[in-house]
PDB file of N, CA and C in Angstrom:
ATOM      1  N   UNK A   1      19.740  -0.494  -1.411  1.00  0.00           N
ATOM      2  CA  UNK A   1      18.653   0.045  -2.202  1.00  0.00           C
ATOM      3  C   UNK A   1      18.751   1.558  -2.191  1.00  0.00           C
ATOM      4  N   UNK A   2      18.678   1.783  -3.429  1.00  0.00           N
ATOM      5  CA  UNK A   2      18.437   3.458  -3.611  1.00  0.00           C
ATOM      6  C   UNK A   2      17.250   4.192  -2.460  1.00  0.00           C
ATOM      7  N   UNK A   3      17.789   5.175  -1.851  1.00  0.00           N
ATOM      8  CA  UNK A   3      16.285   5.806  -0.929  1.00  0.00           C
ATOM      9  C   UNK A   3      16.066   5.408   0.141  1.00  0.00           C
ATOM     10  N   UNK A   4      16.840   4.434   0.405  1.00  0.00           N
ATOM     11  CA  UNK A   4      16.655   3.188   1.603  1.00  0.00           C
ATOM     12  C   UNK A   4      17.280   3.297   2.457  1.00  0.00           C
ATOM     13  N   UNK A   5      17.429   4.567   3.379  1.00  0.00           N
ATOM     14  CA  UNK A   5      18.326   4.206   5.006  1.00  0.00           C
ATOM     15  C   UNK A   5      18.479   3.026   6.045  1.00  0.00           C
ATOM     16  N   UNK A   6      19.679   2.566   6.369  1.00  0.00           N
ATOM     17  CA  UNK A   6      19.469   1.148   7.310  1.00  0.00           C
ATOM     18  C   UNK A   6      19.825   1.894   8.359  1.00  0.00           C
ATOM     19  N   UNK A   7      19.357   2.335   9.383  1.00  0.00           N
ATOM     20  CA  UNK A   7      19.927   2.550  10.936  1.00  0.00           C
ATOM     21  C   UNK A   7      19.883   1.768  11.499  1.00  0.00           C
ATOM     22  N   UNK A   8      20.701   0.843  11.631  1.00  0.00           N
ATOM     23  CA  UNK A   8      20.439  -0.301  12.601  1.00  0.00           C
ATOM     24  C   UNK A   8      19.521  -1.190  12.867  1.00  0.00           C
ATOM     25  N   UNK A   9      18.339  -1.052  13.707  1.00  0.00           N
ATOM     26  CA  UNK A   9      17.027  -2.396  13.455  1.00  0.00           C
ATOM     27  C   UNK A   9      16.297  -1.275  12.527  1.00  0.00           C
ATOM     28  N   UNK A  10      16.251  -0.508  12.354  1.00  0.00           N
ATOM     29  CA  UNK A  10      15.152   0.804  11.596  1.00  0.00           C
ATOM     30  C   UNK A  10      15.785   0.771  10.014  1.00  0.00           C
ATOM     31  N   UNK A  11      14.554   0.842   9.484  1.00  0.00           N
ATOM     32  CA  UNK A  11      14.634   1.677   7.699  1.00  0.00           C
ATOM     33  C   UNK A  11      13.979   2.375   7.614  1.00  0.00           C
ATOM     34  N   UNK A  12      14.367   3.471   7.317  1.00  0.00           N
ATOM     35  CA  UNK A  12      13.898   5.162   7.141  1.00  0.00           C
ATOM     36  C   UNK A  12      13.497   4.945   5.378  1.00  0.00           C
ATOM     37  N   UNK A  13      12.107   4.719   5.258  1.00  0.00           N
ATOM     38  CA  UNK A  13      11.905   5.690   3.854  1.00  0.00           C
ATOM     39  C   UNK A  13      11.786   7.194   4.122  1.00  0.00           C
ATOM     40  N   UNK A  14      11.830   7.536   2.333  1.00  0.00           N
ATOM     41  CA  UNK A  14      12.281   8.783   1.986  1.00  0.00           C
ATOM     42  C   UNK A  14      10.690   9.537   2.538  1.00  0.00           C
ATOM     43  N   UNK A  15      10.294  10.981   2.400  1.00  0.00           N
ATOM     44  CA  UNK A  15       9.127  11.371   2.768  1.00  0.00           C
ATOM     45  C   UNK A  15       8.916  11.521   1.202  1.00  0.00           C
ATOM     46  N   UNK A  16       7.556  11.031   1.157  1.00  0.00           N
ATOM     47  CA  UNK A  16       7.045  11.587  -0.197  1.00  0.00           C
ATOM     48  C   UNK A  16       5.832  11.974   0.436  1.00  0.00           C
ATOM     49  N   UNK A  17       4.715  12.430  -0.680  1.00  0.00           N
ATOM     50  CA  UNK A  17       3.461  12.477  -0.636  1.00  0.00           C
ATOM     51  C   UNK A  17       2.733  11.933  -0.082  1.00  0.00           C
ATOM     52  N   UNK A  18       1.976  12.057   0.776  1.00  0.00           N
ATOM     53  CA  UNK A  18       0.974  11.184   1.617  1.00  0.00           C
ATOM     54  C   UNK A  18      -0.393   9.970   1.167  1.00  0.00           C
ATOM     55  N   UNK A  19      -0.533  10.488  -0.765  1.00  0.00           N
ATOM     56  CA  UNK A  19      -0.931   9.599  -1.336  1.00  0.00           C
ATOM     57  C   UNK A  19      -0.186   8.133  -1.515  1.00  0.00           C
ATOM     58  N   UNK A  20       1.274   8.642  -1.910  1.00  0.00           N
ATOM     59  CA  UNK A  20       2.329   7.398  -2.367  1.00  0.00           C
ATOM     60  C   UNK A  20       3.228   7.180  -1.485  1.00  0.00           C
ATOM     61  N   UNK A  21       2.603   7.440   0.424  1.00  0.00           N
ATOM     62  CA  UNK A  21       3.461   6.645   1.157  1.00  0.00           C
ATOM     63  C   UNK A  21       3.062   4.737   1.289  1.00  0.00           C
ATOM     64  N   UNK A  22       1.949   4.352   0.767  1.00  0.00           N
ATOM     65  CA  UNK A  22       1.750   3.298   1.166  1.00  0.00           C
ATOM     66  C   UNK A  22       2.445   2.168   0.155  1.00  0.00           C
ATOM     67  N   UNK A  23       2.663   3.213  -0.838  1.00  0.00           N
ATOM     68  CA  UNK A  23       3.444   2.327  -2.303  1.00  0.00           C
ATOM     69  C   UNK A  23       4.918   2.393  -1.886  1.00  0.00           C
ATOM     70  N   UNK A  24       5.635   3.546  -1.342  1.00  0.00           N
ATOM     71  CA  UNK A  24       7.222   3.605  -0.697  1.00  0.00           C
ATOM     72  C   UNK A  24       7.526   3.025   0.025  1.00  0.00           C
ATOM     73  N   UNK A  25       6.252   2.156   0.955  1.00  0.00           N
ATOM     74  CA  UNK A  25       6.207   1.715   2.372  1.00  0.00           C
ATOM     75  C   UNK A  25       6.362  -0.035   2.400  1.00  0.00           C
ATOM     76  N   UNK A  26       5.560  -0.188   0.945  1.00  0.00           N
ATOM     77  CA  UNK A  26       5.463  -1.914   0.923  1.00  0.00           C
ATOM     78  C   UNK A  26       6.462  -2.224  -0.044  1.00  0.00           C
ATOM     79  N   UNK A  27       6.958  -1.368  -1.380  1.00  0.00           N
ATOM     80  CA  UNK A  27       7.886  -2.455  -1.844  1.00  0.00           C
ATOM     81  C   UNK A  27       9.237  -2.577  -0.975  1.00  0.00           C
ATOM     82  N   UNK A  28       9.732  -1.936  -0.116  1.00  0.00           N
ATOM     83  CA  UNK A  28      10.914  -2.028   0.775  1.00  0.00           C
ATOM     84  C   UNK A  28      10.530  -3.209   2.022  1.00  0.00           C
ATOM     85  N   UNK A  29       9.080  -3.358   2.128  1.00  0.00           N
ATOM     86  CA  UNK A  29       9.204  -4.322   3.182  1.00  0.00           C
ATOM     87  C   UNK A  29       8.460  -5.546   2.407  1.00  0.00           C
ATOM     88  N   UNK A  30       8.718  -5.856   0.861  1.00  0.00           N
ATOM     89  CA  UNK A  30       8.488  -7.025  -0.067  1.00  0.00           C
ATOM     90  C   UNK A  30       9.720  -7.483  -0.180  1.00  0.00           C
ATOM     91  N   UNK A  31      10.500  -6.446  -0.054  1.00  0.00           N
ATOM     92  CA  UNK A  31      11.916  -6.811  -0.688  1.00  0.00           C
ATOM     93  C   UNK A  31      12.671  -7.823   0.855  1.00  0.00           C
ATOM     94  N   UNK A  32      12.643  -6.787   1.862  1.00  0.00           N
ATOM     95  CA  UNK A  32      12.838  -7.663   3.444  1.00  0.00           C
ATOM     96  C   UNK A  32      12.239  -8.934   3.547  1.00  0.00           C
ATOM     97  N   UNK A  33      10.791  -9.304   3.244  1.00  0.00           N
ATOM     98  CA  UNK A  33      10.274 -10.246   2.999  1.00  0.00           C
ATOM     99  C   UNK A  33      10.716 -11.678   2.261  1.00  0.00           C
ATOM    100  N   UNK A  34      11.072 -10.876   0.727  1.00  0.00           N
ATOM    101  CA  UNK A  34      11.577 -11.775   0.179  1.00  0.00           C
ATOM    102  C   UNK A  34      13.163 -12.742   0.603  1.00  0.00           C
ATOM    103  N   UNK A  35      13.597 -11.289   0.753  1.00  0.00           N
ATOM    104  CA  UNK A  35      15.553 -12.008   0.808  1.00  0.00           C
ATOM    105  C   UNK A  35      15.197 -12.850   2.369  1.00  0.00           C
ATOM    106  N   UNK A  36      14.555 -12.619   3.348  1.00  0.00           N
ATOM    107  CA  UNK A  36      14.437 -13.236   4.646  1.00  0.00           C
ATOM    108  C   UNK A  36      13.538 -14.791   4.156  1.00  0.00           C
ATOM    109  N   UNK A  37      13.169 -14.503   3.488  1.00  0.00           N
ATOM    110  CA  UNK A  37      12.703 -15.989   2.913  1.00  0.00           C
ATOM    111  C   UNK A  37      13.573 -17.027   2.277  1.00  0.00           C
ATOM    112  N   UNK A  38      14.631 -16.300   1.560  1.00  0.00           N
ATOM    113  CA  UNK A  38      15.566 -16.757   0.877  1.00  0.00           C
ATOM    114  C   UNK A  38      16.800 -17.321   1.924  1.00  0.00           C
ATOM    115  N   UNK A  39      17.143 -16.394   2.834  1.00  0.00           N
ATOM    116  CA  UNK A  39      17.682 -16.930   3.968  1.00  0.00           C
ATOM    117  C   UNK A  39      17.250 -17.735   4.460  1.00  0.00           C
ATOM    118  N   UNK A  40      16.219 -18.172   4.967  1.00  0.00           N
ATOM    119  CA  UNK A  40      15.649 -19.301   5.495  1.00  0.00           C
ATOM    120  C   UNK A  40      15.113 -20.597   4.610  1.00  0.00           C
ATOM    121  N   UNK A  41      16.130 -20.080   3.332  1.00  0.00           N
ATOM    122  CA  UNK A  41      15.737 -21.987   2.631  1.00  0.00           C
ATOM    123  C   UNK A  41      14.714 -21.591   2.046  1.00  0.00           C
ATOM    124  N   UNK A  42      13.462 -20.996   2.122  1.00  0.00           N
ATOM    125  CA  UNK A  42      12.149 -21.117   1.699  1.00  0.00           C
ATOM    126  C   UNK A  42      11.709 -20.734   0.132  1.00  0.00           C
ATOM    127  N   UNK A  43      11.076 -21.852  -0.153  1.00  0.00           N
ATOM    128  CA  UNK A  43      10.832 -21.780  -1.746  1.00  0.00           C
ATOM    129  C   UNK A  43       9.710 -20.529  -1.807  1.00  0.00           C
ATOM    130  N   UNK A  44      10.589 -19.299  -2.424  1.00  0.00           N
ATOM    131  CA  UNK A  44       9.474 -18.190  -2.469  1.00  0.00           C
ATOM    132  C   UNK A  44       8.306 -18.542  -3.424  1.00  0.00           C
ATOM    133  N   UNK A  45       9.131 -19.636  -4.213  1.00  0.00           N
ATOM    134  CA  UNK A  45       7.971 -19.486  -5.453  1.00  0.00           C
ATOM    135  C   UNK A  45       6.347 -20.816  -5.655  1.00  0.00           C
ATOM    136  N   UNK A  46       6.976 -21.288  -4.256  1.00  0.00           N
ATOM    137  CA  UNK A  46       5.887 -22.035  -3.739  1.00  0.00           C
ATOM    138  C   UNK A  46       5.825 -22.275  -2.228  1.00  0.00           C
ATOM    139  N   UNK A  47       4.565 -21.195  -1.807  1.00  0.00           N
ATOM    140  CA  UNK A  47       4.531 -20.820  -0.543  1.00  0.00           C
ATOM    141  C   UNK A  47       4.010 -22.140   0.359  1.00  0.00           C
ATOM    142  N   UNK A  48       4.954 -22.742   1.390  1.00  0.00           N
ATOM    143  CA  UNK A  48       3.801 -23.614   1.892  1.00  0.00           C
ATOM    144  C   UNK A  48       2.382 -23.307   2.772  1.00  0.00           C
ATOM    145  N   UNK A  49       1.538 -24.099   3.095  1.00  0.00           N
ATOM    146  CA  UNK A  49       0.341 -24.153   3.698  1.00  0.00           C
ATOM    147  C   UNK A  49      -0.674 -22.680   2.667  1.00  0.00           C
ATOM    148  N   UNK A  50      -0.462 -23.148   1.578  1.00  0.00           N
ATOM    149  CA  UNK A  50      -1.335 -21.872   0.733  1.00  0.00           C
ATOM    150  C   UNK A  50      -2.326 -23.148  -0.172  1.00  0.00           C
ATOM    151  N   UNK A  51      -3.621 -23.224   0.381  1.00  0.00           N
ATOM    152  CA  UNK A  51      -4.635 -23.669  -0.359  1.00  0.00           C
ATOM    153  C   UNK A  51      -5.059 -23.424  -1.905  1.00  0.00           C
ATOM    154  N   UNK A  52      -5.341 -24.292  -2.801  1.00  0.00           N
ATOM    155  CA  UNK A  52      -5.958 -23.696  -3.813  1.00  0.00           C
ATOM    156  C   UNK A  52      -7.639 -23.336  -3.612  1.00  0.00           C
ATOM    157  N   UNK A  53      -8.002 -22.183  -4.248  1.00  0.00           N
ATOM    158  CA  UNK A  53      -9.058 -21.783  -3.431  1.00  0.00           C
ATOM    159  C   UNK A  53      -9.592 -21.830  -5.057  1.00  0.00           C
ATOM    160  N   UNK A  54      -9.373 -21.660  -6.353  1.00  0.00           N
ATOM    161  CA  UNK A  54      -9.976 -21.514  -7.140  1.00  0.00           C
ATOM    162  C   UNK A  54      -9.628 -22.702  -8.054  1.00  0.00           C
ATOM    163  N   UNK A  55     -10.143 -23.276  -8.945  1.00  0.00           N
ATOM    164  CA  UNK A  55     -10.492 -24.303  -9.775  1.00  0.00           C
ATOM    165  C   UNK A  55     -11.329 -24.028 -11.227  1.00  0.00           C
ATOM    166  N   UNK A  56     -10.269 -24.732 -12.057  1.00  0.00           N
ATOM    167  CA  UNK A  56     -11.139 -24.100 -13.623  1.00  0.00           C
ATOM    168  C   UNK A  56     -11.228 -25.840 -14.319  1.00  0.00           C
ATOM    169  N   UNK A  57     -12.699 -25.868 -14.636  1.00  0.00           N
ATOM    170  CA  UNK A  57     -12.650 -27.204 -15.494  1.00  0.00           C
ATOM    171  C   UNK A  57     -12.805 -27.278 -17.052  1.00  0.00           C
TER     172      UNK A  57
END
């Protein structure tokens, strides 16, 4: 990933602005999220033990 240092167990984001560190901060650990899901078999696109909480009749 562009911006994306791997040091070993560590990923260094870039420094930005202190408004748009929390936006630099989560899509790099959506992306870890995702592919580690993908490694492990897991259907990203249907999460298990996720309730339907809403209902339309």
């Amino acid at each position: 990933m562009e911006g994306l240092e791997h040091d070993g167990d560590a990923f260094v984001i870039p420094k930005v602005h202190e408004h748009l560190t929390s936006l630099a901060t989560v899509i790099p650990l959506q992306l870890i999220s995702y592919y580690a899901a993908l490694h492990r078999d897991c259907d990203v696109d249907k999460p298990r033990n996720l309730a339907k909480s809403v209902t339309v009749e």
